[in-house]
Protein backbone atom coordinates (compact mmCIF):
# COMPACT_ATOMS: atom_id res chain seq x y z
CA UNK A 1 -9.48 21.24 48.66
CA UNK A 2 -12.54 21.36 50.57
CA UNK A 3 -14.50 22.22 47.82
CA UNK A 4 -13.58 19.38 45.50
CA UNK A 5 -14.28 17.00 48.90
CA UNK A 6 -17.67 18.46 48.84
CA UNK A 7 -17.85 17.40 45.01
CA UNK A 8 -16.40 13.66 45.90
CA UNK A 9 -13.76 14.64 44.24
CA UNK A 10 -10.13 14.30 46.43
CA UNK A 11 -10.61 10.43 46.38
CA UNK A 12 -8.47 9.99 42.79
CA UNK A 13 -5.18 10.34 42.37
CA UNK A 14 -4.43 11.88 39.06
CA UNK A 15 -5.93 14.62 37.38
CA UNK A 16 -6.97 12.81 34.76
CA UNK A 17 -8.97 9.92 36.86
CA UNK A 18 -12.32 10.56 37.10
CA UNK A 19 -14.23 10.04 40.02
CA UNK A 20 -16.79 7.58 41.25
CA UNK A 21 -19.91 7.69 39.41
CA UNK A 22 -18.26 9.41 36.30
CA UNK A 23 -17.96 7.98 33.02
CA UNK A 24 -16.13 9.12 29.74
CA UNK A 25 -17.90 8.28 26.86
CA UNK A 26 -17.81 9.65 22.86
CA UNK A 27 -19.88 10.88 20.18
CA UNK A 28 -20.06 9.61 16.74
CA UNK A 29 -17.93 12.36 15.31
CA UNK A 30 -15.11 11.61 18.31
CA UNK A 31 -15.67 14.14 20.92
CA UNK A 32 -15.38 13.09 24.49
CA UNK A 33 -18.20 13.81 26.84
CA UNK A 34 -18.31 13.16 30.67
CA UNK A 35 -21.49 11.23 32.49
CA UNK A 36 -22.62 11.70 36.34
CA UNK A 37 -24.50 8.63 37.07
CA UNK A 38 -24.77 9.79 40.30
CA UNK A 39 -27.34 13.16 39.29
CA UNK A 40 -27.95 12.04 35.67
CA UNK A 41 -26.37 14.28 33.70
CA UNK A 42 -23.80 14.86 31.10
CA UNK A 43 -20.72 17.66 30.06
CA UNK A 44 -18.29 18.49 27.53
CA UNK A 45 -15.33 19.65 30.14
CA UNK A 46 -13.74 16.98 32.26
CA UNK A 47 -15.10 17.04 35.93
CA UNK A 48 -11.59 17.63 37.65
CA UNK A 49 -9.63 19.09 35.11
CA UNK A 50 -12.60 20.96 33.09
CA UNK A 51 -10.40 20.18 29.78
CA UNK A 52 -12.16 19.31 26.38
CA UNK A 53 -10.97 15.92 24.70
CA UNK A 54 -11.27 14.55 21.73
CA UNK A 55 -9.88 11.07 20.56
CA UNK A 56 -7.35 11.02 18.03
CA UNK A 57 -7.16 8.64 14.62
CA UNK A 58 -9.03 6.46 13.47
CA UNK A 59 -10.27 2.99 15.12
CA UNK A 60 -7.78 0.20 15.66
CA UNK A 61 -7.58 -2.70 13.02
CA UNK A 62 -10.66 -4.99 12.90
CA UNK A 63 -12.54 -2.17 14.79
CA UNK A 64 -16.36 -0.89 13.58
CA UNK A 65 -18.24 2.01 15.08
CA UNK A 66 -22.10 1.09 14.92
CA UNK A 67 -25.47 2.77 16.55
CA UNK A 68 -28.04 0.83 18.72
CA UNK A 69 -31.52 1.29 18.66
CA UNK A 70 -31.38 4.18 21.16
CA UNK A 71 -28.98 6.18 19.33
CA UNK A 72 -25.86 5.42 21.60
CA UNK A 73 -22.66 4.90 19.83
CA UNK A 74 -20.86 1.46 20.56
CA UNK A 75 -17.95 -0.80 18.82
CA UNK A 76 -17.78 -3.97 17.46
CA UNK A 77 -14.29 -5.63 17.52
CA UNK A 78 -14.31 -8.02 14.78
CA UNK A 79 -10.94 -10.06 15.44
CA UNK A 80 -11.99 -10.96 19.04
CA UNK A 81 -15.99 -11.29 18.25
CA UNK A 82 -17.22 -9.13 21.13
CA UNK A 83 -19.12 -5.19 21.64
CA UNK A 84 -18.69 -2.76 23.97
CA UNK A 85 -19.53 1.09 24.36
CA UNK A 86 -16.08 2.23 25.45
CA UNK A 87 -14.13 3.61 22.61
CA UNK A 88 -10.85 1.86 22.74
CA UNK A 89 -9.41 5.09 21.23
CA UNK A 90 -10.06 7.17 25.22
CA UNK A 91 -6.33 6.03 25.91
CA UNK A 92 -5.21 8.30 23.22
CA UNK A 93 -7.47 11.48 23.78
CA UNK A 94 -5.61 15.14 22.81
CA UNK A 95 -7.28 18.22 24.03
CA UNK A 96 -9.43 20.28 22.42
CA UNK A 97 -6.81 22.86 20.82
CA UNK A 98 -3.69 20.41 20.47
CA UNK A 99 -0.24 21.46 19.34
CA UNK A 100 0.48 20.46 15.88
CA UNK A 101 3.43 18.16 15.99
CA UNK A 102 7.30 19.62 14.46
CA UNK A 103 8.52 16.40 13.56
CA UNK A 104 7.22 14.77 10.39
CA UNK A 105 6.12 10.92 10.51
CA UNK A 106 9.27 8.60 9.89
CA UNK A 107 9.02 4.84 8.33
CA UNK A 108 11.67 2.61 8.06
CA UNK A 109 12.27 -1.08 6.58
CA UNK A 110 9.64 -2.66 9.13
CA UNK A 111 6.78 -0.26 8.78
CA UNK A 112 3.53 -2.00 7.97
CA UNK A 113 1.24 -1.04 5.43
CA UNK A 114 -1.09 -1.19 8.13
CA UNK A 115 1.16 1.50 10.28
CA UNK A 116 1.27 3.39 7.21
CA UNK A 117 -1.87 4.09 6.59
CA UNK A 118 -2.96 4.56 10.17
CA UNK A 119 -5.69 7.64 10.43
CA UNK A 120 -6.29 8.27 6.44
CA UNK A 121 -9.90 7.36 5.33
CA UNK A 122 -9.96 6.38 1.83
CA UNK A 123 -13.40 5.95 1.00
CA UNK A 124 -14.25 6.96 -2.22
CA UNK A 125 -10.55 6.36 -3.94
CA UNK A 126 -10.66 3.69 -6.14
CA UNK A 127 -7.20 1.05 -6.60
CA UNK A 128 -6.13 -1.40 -9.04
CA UNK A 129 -3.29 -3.87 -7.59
CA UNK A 130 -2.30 -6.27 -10.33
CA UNK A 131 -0.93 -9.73 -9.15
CA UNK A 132 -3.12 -9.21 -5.70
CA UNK A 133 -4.27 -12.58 -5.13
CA UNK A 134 -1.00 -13.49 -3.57
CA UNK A 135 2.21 -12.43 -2.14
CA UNK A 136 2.83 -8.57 -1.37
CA UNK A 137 -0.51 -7.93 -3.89
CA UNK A 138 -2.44 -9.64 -1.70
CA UNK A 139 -0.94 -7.56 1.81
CA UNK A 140 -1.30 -4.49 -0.30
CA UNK A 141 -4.80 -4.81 -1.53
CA UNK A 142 -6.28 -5.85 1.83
CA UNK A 143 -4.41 -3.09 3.64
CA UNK A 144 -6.47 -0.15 1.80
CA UNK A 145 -9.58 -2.07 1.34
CA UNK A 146 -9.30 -2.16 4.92
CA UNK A 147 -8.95 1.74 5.05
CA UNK A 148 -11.90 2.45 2.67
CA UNK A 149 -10.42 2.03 -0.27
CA UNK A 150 -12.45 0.36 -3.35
CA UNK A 151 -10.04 -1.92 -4.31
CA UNK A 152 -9.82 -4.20 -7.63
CA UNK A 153 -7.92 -6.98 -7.65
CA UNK A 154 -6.65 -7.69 -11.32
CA UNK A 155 -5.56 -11.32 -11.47
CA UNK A 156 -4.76 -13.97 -14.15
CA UNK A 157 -6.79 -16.54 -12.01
CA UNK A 158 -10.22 -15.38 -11.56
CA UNK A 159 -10.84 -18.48 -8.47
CA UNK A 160 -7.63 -17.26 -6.95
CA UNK A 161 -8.59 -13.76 -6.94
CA UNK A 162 -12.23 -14.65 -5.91
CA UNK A 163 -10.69 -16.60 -2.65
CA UNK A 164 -8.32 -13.06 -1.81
CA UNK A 165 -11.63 -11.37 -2.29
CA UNK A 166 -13.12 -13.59 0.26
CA UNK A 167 -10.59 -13.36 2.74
CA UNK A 168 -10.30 -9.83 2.95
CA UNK A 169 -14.25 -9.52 3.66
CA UNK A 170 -13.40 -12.54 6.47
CA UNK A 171 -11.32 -9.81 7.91
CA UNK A 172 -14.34 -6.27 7.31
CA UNK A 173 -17.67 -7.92 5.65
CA UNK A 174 -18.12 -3.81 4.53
CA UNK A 175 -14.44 -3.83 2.59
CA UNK A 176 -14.91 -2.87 -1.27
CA UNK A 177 -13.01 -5.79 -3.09
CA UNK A 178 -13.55 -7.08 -6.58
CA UNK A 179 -11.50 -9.30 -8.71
CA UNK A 180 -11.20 -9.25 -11.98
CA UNK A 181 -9.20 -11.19 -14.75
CA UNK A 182 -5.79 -10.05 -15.73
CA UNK A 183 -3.65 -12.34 -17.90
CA UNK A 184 -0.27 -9.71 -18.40
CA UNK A 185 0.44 -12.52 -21.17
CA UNK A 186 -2.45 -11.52 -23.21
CA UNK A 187 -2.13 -8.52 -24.55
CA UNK A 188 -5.65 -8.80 -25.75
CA UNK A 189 -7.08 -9.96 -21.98
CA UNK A 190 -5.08 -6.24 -20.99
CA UNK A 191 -7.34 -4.70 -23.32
CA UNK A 192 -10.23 -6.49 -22.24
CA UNK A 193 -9.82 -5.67 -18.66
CA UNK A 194 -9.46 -1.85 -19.72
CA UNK A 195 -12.59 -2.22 -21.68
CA UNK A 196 -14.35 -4.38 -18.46
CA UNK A 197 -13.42 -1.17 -15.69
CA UNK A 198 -14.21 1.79 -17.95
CA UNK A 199 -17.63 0.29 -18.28
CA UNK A 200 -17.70 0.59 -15.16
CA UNK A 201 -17.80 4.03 -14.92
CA UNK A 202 -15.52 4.57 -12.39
CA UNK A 203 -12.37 6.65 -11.21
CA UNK A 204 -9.27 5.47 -11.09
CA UNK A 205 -6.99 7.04 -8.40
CA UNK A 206 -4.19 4.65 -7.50
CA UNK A 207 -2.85 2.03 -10.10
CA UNK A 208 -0.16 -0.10 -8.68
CA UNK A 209 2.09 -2.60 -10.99
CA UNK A 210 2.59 -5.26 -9.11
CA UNK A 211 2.66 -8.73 -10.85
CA UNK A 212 5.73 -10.31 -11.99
CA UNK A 213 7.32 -13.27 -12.87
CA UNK A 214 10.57 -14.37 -11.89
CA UNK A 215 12.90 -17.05 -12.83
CA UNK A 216 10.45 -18.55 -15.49
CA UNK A 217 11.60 -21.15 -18.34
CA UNK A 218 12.25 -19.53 -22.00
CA UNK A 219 8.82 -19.21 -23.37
CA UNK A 220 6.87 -17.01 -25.77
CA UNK A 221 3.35 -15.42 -25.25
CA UNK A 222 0.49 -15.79 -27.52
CA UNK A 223 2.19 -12.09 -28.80
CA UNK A 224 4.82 -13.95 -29.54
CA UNK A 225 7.55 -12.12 -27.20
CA UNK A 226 9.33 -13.46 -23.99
CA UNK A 227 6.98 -13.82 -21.58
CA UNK A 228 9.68 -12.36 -18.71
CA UNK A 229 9.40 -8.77 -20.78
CA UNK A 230 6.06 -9.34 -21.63
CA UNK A 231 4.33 -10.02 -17.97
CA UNK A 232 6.70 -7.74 -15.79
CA UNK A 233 6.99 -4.85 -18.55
CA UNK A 234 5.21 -4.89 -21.71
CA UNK A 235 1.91 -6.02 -20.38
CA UNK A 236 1.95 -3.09 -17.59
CA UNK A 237 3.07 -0.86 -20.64
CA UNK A 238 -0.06 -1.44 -22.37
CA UNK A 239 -2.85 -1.81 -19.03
CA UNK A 240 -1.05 2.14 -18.04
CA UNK A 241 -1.56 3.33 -21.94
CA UNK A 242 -5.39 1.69 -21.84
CA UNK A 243 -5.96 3.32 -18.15
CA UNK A 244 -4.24 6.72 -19.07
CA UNK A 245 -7.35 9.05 -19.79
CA UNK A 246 -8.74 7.52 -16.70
CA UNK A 247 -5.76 8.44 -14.57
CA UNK A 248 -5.78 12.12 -16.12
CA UNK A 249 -9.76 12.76 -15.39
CA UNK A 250 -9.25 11.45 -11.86
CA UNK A 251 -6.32 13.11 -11.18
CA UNK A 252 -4.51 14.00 -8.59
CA UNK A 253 -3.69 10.27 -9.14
CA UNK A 254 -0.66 8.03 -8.97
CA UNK A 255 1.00 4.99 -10.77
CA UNK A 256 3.14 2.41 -8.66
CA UNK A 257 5.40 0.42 -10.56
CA UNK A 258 7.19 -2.42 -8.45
CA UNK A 259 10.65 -2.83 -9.40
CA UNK A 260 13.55 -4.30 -7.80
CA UNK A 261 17.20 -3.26 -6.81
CA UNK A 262 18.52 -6.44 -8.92
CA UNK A 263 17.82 -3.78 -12.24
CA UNK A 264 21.29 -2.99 -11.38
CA UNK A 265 22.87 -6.08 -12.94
CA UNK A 266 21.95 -5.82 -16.68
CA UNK A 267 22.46 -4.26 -19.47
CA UNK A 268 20.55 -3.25 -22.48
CA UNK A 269 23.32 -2.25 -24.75
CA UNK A 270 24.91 -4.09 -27.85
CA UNK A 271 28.85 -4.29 -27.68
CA UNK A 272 29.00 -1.19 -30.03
CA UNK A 273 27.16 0.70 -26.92
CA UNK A 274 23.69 1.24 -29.01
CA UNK A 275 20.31 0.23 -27.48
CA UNK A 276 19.78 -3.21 -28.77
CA UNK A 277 15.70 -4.03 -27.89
CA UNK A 278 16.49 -7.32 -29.16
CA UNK A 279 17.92 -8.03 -26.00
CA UNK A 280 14.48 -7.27 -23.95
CA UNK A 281 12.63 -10.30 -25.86
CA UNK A 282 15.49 -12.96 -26.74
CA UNK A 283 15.77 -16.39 -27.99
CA UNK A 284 15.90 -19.72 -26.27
CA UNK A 285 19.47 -19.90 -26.85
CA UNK A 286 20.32 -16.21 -25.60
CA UNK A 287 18.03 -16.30 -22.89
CA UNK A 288 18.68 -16.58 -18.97
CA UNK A 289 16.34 -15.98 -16.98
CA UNK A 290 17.62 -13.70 -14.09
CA UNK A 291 18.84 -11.65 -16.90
CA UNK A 292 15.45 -11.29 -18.29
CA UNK A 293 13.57 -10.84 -15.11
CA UNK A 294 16.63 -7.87 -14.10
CA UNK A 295 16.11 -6.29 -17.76
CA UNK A 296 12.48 -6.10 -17.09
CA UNK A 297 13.15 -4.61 -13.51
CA UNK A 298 14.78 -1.85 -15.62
CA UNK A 299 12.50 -1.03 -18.61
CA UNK A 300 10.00 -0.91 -15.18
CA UNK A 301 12.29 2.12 -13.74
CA UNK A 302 12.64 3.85 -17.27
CA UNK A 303 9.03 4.09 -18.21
CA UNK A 304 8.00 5.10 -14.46
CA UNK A 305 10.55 7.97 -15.05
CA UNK A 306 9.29 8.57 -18.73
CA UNK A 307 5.67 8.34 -17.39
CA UNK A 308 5.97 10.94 -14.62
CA UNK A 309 7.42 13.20 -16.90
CA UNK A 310 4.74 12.77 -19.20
CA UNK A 311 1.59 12.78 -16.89
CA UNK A 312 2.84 14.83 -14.09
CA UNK A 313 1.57 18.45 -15.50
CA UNK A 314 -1.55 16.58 -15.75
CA UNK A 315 -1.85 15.58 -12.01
CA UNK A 316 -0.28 12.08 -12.56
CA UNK A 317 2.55 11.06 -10.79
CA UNK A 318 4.61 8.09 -10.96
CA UNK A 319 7.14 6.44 -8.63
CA UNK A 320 8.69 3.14 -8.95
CA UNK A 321 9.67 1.23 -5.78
CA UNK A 322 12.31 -1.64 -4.19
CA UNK A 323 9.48 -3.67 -1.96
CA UNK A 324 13.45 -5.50 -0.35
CA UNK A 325 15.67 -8.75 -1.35
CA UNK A 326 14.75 -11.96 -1.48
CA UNK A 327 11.07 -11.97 0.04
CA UNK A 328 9.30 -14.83 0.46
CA UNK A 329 6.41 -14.89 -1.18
CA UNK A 330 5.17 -17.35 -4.45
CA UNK A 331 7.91 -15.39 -6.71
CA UNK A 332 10.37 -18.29 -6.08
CA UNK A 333 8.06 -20.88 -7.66
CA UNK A 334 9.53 -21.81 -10.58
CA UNK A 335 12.31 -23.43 -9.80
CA UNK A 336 13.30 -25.24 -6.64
CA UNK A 337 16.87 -24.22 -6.69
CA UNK A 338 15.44 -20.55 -5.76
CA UNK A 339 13.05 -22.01 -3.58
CA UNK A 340 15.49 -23.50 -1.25
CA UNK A 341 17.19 -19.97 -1.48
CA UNK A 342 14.70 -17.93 -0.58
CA UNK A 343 13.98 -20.32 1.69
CA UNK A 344 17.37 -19.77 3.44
CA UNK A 345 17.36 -16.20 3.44
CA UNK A 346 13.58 -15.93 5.33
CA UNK A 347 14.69 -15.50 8.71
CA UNK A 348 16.84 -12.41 7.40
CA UNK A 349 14.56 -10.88 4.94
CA UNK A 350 11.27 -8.34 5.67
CA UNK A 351 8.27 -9.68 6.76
CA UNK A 352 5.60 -9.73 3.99
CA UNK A 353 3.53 -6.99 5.89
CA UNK A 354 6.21 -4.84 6.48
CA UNK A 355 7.07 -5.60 2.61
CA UNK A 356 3.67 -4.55 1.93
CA UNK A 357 4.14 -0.80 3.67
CA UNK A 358 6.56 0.03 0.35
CA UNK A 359 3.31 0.41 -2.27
CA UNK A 360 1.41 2.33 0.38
CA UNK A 361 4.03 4.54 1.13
CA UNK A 362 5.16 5.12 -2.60
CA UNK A 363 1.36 6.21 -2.73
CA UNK A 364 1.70 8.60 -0.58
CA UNK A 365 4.57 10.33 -1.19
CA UNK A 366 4.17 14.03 -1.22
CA UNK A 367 6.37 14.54 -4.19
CA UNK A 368 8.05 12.09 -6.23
CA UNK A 369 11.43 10.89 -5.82
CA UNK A 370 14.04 9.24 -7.94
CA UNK A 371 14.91 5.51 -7.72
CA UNK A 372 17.84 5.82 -5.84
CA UNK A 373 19.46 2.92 -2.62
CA UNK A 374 20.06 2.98 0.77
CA UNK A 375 22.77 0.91 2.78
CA UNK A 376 21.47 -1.98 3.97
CA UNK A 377 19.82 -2.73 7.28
CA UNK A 378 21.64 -4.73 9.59
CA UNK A 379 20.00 -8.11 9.89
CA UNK A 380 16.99 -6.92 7.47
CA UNK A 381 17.74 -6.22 3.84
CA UNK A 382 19.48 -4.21 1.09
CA UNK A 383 17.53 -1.02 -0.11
CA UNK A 384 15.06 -0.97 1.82
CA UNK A 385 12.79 1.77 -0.05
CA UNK A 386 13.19 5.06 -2.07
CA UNK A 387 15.33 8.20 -0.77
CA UNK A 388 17.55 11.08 -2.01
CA UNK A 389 20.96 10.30 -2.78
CA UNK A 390 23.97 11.81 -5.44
CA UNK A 391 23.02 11.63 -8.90
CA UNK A 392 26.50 9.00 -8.90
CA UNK A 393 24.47 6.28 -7.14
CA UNK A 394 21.91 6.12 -10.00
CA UNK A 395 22.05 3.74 -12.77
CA UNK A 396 23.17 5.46 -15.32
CA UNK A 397 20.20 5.31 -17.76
CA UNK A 398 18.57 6.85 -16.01
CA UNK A 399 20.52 10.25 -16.67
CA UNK A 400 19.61 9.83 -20.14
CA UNK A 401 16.04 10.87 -21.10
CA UNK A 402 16.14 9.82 -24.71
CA UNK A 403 16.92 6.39 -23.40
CA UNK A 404 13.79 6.85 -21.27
CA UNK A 405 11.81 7.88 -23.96
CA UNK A 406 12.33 5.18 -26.38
């Protein structure tokens, strides 16, 4: 005791306080180093408990590590416009030599995509987000641009995607955002777009299927098929057959293929029990158009399945994912009958953030998984993402690989 009142060092309270004239400060690379402003001088080991720290993760959201002029690292926090040389990480420090953790990370319905993809860096990986002008695209797109990510935004309206583009970089001025055109409708502006990002020269690591229609008047594309089938399945079809040999040389690489838990309540049968396609791209007087947009839901969950099994030797996987009921985004649009319910249901239903965690976490995935529902949430909403359950609570299509084939 004497000794460390000699060293000014009884005055604190905790091991962990430092004592007047001390200051904890980090390098670029994250380690921790201790300053005495009192004799001018610097050290690795902290002054009372002579531990070496290191801070864990990456920066919060909206923060930027930059150098001054002098070489001294300081931060930038974007969302509240100020700078200061204390990294707001030093409340999270581990020591030099920490114990690896025995529990693995859980998620549930309300995990963010930003929460999600807290501490990976993924600069360098390149994403295509269809539909990510708006809506869970949009929450999806800026959530990995915001992590490194160089992100293309493939969208039918090239202003609309130029304003997402413009938001995100309101949000990091360094994010990696493009937009491109996208009309699913077209099968020749799919082909196009192929054509536009191989000339790019670029990999592709992450392609996630996310546009859709829903609830859309009978009407046919300039393909002539339903344009229910056509947007949510057909034209996604194609853009994954275009992208494929990019996919393989970039591999390990994944596909994303947004579904929903309404793919339940079809069928694509005739009354005899055969596959009858007709059924996919009907007529005006056969058509309804939940029943499309749930029939396209399903060919969605069939070719995910089909393409895993397909690209998966080849470092390609494939998952297909339930974002949650009823969201509230600018799916509801075509008709003000589901407008008013989806307006309704809001206060129940996921947030669109924590809606957005699904495609990141369907990324991610260490292996793939079948389509498969929880219970639902209490309050929240039904099925809320992927999991393991008995072969009995799949539809039962999906048992059948020739069906998945064709």
């Amino acid at each position: 005791m004497a000794a460390l009142k000699y060293a000014g060092l009884e005055d604190t309270d905790s091991e962990e306080e430092l004592p007047p004239g001390w200051e904890e400060r980090t390098t670029k690379d994250g380690w921790v180093y201790y300053a005495n402003h009192l004799e001018e001088k610097t050290q690795w080991e902290h002054p009372k408990s002579g531990k070496r720290k290191r801070v864990a993760g990456d920066l919060p959201y909206g923060w930027e590590q930059e150098t001054d002029e002098n070489g001294q690292v300081y931060f930038v926090d974007h969302i509240n416009k100020r700078t200061t040389y204390l990294d707001p990480r030093l409340a999270f420090t581990v020591e030099d030599n920490p114990v690896k953790p025995t529990t693995r990370q859980k998620y549930d319905g309300n995990s963010t995509a930003m929460e999600i993809l807290q501490g990976r860096d993924l600069s360098g990986k390149v994403v295509i987000i269809t539909g990510a002008n708006s809506g869970i695209g949009f929450e999806t797109a800026k959530s990995l641009a915001l992590h490194g990510a160089c992100v293309i935004l493939a969208c039918r309206s090239v202003a609309r995607g130029n304003d997402a583009v413009q938001r995100i970089l309101g949000e990091w001025h360094k994010a990696k955002v493009e937009a491109m055109t996208l009309d699913l409708a077209s099968l020749q502006s799919v082909q196009h777009f192929a054509e536009a990002f191989k000339s790019k020269n670029l990999p592709l690591h992450i392609l996630i299927c996310n546009a859709a229609v829903f609830g859309a008047p009978w009407s046919l594309t300039e393909d002539g098929l339903e344009s229910t089938f056509q947007v949510n399945h057909l034209g996604h079809f194609y853009l994954v057959q275009l992208l494929e040999d990019v996919l393989r040389q970039s591999s390990p690489a994944r596909v994303v293929v947004v579904s929903s838990e309404s793919h339940r309540f079809t069928e694509i049968k005739d009354s005899s029990g055969k596959l009858d396609f007709s059924l996919l791209s009907p007529s005006k007087k056969e058509y309804w158009a939940m029943l499309a947009y749930n029939r396209s839901k399903l060919c969605n969950i069939l070719f995910s399945n089909e393409l895993n099994r397909r690209l998966s030797p080849h470092g390609v996987t494939s998952n297909s994912v339930h974002p949650g009921n009823m969201i509230y985004s600018s799916i509801h649009r075509n008709w003000w009958v589901y407008t008013l319910l989806f307006t309704l249901a809001r206060p129940f239903t996921k947030s669109m953030v924590s809606v957005a965690g699904e495609e990141p976490l369907q990324v991610f995935r260490e292996a793939r998984t079948r389509w498969v529902h929880q219970a639902p949430s209490p309050g929240s909403y039904s099925s809320p993402m992927l999991s393991l359950l008995p072969e009995e609570s799949l539809h039962r299509f999906f048992q059948d690989p020739e069906i998945q084939r064709r």
